[in-house]
N, C-alpha and C. Protein backbone atom coordinates (compact mmCIF):
# COMPACT_ATOMS: atom_id res chain seq x y z
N UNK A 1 15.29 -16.58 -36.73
CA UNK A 1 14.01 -16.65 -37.39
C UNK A 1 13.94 -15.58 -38.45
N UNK A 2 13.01 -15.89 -39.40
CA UNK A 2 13.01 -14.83 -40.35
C UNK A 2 11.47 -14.09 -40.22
N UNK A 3 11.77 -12.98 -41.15
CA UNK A 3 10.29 -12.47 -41.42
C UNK A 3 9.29 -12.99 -41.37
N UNK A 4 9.58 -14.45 -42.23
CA UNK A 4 8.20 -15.25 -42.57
C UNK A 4 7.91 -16.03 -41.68
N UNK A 5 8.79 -16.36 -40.93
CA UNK A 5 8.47 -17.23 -39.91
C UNK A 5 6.82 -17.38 -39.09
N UNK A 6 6.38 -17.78 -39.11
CA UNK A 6 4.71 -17.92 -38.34
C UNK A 6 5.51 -18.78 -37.01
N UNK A 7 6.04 -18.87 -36.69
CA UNK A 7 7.04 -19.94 -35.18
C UNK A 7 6.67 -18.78 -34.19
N UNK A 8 6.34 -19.61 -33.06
CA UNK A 8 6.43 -18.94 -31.87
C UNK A 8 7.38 -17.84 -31.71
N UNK A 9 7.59 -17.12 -30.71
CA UNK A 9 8.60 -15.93 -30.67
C UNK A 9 9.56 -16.80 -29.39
N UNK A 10 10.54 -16.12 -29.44
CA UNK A 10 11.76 -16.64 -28.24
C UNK A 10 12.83 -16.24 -29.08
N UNK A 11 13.93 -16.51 -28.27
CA UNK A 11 15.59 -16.18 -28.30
C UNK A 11 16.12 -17.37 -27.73
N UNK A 12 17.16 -17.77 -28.27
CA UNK A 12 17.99 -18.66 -27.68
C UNK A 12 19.56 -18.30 -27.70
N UNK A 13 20.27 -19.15 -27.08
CA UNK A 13 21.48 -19.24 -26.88
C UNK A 13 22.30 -20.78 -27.37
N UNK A 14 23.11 -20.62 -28.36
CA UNK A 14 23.48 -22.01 -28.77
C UNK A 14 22.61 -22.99 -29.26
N UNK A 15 21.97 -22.14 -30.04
CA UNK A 15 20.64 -22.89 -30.64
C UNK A 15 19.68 -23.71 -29.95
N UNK A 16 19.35 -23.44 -28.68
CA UNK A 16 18.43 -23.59 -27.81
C UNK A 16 17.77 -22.18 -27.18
N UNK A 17 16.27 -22.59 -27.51
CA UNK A 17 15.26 -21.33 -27.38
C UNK A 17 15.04 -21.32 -25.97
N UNK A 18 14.78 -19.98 -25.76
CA UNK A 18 13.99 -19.70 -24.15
C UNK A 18 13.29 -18.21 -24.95
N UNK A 19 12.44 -18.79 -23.39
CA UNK A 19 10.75 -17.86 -23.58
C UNK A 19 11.39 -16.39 -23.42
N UNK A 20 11.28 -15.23 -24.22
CA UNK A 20 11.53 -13.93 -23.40
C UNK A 20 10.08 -13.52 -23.01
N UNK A 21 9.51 -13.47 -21.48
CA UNK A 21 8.78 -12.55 -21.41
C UNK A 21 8.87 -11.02 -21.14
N UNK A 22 7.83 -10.83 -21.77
CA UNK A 22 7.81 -9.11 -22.04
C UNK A 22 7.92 -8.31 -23.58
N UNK A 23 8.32 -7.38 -23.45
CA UNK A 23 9.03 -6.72 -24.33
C UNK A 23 10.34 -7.06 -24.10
N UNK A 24 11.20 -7.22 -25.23
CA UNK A 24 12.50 -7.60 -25.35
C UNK A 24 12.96 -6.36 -24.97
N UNK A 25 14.32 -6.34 -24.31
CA UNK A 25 14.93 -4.89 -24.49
C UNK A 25 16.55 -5.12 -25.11
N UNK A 26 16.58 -5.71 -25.06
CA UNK A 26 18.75 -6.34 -25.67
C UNK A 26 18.60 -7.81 -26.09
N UNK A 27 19.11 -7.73 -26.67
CA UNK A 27 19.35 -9.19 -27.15
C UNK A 27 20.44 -9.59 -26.26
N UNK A 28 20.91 -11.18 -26.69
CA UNK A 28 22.02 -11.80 -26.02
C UNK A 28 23.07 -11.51 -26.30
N UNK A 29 23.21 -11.00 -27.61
CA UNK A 29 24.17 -10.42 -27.76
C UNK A 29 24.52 -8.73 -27.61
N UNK A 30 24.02 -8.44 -27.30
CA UNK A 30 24.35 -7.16 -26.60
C UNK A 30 23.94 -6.00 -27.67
N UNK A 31 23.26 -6.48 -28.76
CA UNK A 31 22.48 -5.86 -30.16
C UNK A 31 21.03 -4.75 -29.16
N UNK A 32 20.73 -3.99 -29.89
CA UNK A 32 19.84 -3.08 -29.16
C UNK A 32 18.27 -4.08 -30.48
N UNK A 33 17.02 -3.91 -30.24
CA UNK A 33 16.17 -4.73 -30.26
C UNK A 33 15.34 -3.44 -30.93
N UNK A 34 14.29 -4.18 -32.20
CA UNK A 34 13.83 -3.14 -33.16
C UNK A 34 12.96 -3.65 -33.48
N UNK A 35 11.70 -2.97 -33.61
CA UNK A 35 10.46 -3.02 -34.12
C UNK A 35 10.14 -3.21 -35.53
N UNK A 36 10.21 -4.21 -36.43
CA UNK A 36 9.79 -4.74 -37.67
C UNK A 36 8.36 -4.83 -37.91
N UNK A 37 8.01 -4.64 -38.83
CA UNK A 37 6.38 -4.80 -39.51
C UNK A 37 7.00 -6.39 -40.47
N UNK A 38 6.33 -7.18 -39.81
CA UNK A 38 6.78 -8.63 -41.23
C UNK A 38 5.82 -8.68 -42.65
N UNK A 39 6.07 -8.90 -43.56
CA UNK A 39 5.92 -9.00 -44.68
C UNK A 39 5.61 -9.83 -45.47
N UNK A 40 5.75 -10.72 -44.80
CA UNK A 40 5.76 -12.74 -44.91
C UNK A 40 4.16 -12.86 -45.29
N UNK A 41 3.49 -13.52 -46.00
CA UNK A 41 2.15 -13.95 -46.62
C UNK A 41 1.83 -14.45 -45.36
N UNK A 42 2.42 -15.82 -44.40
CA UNK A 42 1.58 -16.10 -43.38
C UNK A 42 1.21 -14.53 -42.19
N UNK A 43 2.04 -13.73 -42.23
CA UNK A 43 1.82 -13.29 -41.22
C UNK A 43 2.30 -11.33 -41.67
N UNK A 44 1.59 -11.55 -42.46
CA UNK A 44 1.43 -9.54 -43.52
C UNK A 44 0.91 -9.02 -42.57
N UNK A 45 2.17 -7.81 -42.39
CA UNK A 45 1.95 -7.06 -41.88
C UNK A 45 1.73 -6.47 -40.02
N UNK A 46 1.91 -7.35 -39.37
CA UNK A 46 2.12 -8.26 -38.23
C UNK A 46 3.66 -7.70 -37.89
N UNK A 47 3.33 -6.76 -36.60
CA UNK A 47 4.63 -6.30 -36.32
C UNK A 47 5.52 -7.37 -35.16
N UNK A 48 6.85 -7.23 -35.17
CA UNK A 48 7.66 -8.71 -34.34
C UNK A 48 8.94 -7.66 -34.01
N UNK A 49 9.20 -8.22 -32.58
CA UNK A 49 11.03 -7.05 -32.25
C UNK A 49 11.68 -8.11 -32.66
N UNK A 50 13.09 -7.64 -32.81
CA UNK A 50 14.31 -8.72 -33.61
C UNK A 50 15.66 -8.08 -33.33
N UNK A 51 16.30 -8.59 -32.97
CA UNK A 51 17.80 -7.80 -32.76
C UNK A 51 18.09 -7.26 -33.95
N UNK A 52 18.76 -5.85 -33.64
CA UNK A 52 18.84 -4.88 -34.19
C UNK A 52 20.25 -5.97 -35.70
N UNK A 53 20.82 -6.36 -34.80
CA UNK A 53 22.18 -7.08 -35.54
C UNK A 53 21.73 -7.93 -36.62
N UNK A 54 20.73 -8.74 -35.75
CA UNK A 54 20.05 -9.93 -36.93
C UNK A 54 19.30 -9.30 -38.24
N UNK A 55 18.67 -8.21 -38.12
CA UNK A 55 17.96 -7.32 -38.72
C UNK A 55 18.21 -7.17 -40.02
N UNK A 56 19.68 -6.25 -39.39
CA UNK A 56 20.52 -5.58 -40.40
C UNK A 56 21.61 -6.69 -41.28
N UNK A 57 21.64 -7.79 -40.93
CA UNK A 57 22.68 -8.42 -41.74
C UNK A 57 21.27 -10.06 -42.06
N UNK A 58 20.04 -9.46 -42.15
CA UNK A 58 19.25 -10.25 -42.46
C UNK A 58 19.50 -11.97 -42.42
N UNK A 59 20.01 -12.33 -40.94
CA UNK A 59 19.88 -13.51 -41.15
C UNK A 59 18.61 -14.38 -40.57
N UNK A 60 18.86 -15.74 -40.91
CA UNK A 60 17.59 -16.23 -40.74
C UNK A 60 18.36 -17.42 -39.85
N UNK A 61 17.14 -18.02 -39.31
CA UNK A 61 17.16 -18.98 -38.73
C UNK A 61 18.07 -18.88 -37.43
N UNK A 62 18.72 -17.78 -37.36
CA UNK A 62 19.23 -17.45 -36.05
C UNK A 62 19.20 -18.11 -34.59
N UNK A 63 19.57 -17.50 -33.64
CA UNK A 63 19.29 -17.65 -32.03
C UNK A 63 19.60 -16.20 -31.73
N UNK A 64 19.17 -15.55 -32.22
CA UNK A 64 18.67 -13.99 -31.68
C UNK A 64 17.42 -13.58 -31.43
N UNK A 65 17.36 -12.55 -30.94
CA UNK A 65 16.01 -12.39 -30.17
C UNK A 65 14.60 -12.11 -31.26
N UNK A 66 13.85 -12.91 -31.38
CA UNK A 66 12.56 -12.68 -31.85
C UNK A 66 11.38 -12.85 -31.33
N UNK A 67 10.49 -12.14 -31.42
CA UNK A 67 8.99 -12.13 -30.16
C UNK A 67 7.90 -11.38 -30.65
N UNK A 68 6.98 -11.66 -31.50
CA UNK A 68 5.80 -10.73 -31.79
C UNK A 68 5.62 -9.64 -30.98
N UNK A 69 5.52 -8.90 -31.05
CA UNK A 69 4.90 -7.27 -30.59
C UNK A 69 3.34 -7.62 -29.75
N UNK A 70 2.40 -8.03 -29.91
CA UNK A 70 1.21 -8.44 -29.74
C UNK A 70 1.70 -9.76 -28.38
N UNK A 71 2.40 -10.95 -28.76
CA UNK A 71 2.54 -11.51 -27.97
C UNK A 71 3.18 -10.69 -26.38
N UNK A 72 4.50 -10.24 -26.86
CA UNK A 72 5.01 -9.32 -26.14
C UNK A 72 3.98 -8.59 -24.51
N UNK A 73 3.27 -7.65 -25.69
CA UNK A 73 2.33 -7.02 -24.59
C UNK A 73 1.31 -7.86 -24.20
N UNK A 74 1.02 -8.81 -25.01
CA UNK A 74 0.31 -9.85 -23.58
C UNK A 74 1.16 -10.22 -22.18
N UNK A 75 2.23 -10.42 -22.62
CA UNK A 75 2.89 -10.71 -21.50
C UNK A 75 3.41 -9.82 -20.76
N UNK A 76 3.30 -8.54 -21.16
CA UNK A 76 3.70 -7.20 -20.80
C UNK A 76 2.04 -6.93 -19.34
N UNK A 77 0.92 -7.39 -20.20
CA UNK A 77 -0.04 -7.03 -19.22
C UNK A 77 -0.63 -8.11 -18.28
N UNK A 78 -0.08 -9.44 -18.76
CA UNK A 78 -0.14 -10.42 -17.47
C UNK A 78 0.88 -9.93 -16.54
N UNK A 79 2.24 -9.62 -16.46
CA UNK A 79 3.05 -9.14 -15.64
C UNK A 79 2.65 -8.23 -14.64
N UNK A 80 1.58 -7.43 -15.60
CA UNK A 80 1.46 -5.67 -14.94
C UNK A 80 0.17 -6.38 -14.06
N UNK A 81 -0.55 -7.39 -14.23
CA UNK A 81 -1.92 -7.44 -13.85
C UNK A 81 -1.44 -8.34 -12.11
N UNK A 82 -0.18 -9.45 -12.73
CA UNK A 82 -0.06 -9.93 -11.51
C UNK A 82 0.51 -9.10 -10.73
N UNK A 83 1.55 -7.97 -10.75
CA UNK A 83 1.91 -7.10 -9.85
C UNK A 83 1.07 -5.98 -9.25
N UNK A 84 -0.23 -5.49 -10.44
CA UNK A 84 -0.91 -4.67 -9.57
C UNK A 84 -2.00 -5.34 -8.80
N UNK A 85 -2.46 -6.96 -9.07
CA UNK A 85 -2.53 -7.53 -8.37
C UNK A 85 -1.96 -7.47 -6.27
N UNK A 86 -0.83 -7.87 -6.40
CA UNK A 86 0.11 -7.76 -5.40
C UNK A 86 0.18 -6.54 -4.72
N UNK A 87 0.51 -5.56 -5.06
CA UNK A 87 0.02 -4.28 -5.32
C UNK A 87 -1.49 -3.76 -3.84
N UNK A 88 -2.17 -4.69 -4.90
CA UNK A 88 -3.02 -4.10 -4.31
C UNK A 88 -3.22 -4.72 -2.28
N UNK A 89 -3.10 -6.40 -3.15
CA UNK A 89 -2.85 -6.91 -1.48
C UNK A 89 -2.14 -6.60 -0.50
N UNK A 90 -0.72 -5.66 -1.15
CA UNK A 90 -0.13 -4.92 0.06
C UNK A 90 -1.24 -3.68 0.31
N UNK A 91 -1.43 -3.20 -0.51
CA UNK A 91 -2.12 -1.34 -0.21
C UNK A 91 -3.27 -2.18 0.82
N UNK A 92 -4.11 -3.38 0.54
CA UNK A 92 -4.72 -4.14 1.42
C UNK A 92 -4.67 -4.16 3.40
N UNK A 93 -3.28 -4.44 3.06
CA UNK A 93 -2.92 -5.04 4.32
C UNK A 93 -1.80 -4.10 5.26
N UNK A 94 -1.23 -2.61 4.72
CA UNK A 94 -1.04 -1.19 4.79
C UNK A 94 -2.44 -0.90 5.86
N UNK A 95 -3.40 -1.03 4.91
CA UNK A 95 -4.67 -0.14 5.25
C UNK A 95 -5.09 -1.03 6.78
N UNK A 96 -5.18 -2.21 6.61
CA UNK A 96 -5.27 -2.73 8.00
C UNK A 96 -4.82 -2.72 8.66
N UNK A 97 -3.48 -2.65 8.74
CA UNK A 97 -2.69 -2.19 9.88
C UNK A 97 -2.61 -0.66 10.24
N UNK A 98 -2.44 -0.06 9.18
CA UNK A 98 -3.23 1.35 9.78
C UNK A 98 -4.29 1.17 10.33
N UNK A 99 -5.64 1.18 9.75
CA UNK A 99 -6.99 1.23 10.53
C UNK A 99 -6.68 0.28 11.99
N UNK A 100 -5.69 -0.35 12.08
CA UNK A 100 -5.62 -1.02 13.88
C UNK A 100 -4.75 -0.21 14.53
N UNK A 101 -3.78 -0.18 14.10
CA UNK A 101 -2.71 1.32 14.88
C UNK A 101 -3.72 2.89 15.29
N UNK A 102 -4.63 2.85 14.22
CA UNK A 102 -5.66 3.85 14.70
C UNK A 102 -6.29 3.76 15.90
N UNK A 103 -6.79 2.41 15.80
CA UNK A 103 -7.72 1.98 16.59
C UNK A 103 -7.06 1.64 17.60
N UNK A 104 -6.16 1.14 18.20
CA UNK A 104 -5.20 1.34 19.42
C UNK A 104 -4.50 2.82 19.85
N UNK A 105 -4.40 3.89 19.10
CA UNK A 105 -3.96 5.21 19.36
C UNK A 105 -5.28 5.58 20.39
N UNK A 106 -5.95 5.30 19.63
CA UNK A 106 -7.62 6.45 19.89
C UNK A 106 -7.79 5.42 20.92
N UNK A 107 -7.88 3.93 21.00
CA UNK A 107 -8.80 3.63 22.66
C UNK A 107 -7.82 4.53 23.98
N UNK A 108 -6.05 4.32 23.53
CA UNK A 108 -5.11 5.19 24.52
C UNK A 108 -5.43 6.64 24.95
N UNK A 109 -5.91 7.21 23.87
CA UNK A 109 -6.09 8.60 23.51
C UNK A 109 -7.68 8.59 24.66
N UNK A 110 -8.20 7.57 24.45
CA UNK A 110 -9.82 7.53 25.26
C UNK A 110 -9.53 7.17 26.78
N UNK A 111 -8.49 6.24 26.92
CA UNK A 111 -8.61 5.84 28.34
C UNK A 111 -7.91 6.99 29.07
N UNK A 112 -6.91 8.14 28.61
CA UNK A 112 -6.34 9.16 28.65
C UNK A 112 -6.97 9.65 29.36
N UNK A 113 -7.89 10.38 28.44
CA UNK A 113 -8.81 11.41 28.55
C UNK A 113 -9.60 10.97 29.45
N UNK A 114 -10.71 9.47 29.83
CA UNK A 114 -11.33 9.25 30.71
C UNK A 114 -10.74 9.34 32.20
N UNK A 115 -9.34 9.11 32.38
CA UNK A 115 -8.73 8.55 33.19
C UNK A 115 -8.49 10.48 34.11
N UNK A 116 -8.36 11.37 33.10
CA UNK A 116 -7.90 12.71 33.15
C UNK A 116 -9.73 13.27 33.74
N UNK A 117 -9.97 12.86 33.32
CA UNK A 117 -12.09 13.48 33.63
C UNK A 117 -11.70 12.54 35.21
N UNK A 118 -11.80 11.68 35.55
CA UNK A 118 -11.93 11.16 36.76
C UNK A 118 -11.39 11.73 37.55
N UNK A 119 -9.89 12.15 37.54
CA UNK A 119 -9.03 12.07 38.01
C UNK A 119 -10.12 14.33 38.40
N UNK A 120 -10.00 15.08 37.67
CA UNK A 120 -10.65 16.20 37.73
C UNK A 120 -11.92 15.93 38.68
N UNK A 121 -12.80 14.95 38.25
CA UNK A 121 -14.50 14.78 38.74
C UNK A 121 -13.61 14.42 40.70
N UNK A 122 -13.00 13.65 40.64
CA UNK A 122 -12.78 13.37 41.93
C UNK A 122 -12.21 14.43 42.73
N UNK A 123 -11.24 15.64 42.47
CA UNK A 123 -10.98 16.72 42.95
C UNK A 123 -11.78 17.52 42.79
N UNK A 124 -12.56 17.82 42.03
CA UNK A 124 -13.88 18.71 42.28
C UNK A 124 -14.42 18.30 43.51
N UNK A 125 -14.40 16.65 43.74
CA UNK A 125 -15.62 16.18 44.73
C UNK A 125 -15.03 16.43 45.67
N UNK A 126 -13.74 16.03 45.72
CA UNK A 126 -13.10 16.87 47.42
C UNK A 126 -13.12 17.92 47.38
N UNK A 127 -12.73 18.83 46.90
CA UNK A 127 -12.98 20.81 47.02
C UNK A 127 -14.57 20.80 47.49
N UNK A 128 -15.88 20.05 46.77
CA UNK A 128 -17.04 20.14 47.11
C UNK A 128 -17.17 19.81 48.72
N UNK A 129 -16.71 18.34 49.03
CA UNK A 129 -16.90 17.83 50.18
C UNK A 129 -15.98 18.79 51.34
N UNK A 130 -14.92 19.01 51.09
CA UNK A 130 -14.06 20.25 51.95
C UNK A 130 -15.30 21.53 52.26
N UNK A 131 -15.64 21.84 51.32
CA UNK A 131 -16.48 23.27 51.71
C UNK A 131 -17.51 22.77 52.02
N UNK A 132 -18.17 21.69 51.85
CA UNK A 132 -19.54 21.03 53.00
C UNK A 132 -18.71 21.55 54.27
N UNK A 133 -18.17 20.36 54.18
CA UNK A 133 -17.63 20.16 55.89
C UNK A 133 -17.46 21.67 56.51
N UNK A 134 -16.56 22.79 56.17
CA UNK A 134 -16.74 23.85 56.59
C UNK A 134 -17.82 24.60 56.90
N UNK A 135 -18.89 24.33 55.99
CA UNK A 135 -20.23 24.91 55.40
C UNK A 135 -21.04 24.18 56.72
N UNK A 136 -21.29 23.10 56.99
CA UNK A 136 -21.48 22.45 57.69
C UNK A 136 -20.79 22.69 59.47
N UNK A 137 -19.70 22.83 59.49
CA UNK A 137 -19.24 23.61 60.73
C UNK A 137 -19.66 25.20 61.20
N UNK A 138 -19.74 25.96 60.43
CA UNK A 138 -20.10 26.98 60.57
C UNK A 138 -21.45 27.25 60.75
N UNK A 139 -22.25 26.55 59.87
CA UNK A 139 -23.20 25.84 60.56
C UNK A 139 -23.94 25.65 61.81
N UNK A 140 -23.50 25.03 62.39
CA UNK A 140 -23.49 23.92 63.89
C UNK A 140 -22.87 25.06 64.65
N UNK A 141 -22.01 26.00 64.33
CA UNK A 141 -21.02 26.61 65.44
C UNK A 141 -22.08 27.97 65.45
N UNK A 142 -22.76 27.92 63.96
CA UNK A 142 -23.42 29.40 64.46
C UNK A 142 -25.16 28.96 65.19
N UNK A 143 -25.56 28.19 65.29
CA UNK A 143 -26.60 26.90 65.70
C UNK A 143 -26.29 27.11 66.98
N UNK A 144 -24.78 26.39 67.50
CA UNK A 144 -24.79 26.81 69.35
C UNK A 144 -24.36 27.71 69.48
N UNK A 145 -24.00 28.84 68.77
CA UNK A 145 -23.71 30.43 69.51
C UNK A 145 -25.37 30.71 69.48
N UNK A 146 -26.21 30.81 68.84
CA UNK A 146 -27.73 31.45 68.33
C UNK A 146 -28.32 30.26 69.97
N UNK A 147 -28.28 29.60 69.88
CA UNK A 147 -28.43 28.66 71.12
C UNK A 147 -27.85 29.26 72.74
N UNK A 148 -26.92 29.05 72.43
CA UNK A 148 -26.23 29.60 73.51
C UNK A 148 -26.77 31.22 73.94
N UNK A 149 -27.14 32.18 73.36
CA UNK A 149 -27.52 33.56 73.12
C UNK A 149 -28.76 33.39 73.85
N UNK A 150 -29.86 32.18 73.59
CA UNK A 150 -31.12 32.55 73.40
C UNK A 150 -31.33 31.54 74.68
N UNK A 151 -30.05 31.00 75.54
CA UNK A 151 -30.32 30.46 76.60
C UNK A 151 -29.72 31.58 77.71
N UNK A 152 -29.11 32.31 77.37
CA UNK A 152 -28.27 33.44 77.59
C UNK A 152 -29.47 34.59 77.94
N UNK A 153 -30.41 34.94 77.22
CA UNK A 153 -31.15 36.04 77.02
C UNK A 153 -32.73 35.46 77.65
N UNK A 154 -32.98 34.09 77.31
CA UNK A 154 -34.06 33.62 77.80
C UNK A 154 -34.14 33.04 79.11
């Protein structure tokens, strides 16, 4: 393609075009890819990349790489939009499975801890109930000695 060209942008191979999306970075032929301002009446001033090769030995009508600059980064930011798109549906679905791995740590972390309070509340209650019972014997034993004394004395 030339300068003047107003034609879609693409590259081909054997004189059949294909779409480059993006920014070009190499041509097919292995030419490094250069930023032109065109000059052409349809399209003054209107920057286009072009293999560096085609460029410099100004040919036209080629199958080297040509692609508006403007088109380019459209397709440069549909790319970027569908991936941070994607992007985001992973960081999405990251976050949910975190927030459930949380939420299964902490009920473990709860039945733990409840399980650890019981397990304490119930040995308190025997140490309590142990010293009744003693409390309670001593009790009764000092009940029939004070008994015994006062049948003893009376």
């Amino acid at each position: 393609m030339s300068n003047s060209s107003g034609a879609t942008s693409g590259a081909s191979n054997g004189g059949q075009r294909r779409r480059i999306m993006g920014v070009p970075k190499i041509c097919w032929c292995g030419a490094s890819i250069s930023a032109i301002i065109s000059k052409s009446a349809a399209n003054p001033y209107r920057r286009y990349y072009r293999c560096a090769y085609a460029a410099s030995h100004k040919l036209i009508d080629d199958n080297h790489t040509f692609k508006w600059v403007d088109e380019a980064l459209l397709d440069e930011i549909e790319r970027l939009t569908v991936r941070t798109s994607a992007l985001e549906q992973s960081m999405s679905q990251i976050t949910t499975e975190t927030m459930d791995h949380q939420k299964i740590v902490f009920e473990r972390m709860q039945m733990k801890l409840e399980k650890e309070i019981l397990e304490r509340v119930e040995e308190e209650l025997l140490d309590s109930k142990s010293s009744m019972k003693k409390m309670l014997i001593a009790v009764i034993v000092g009940c029939m000695i004070m008994l015994g004394l006062s049948k003893m004395i009376g």
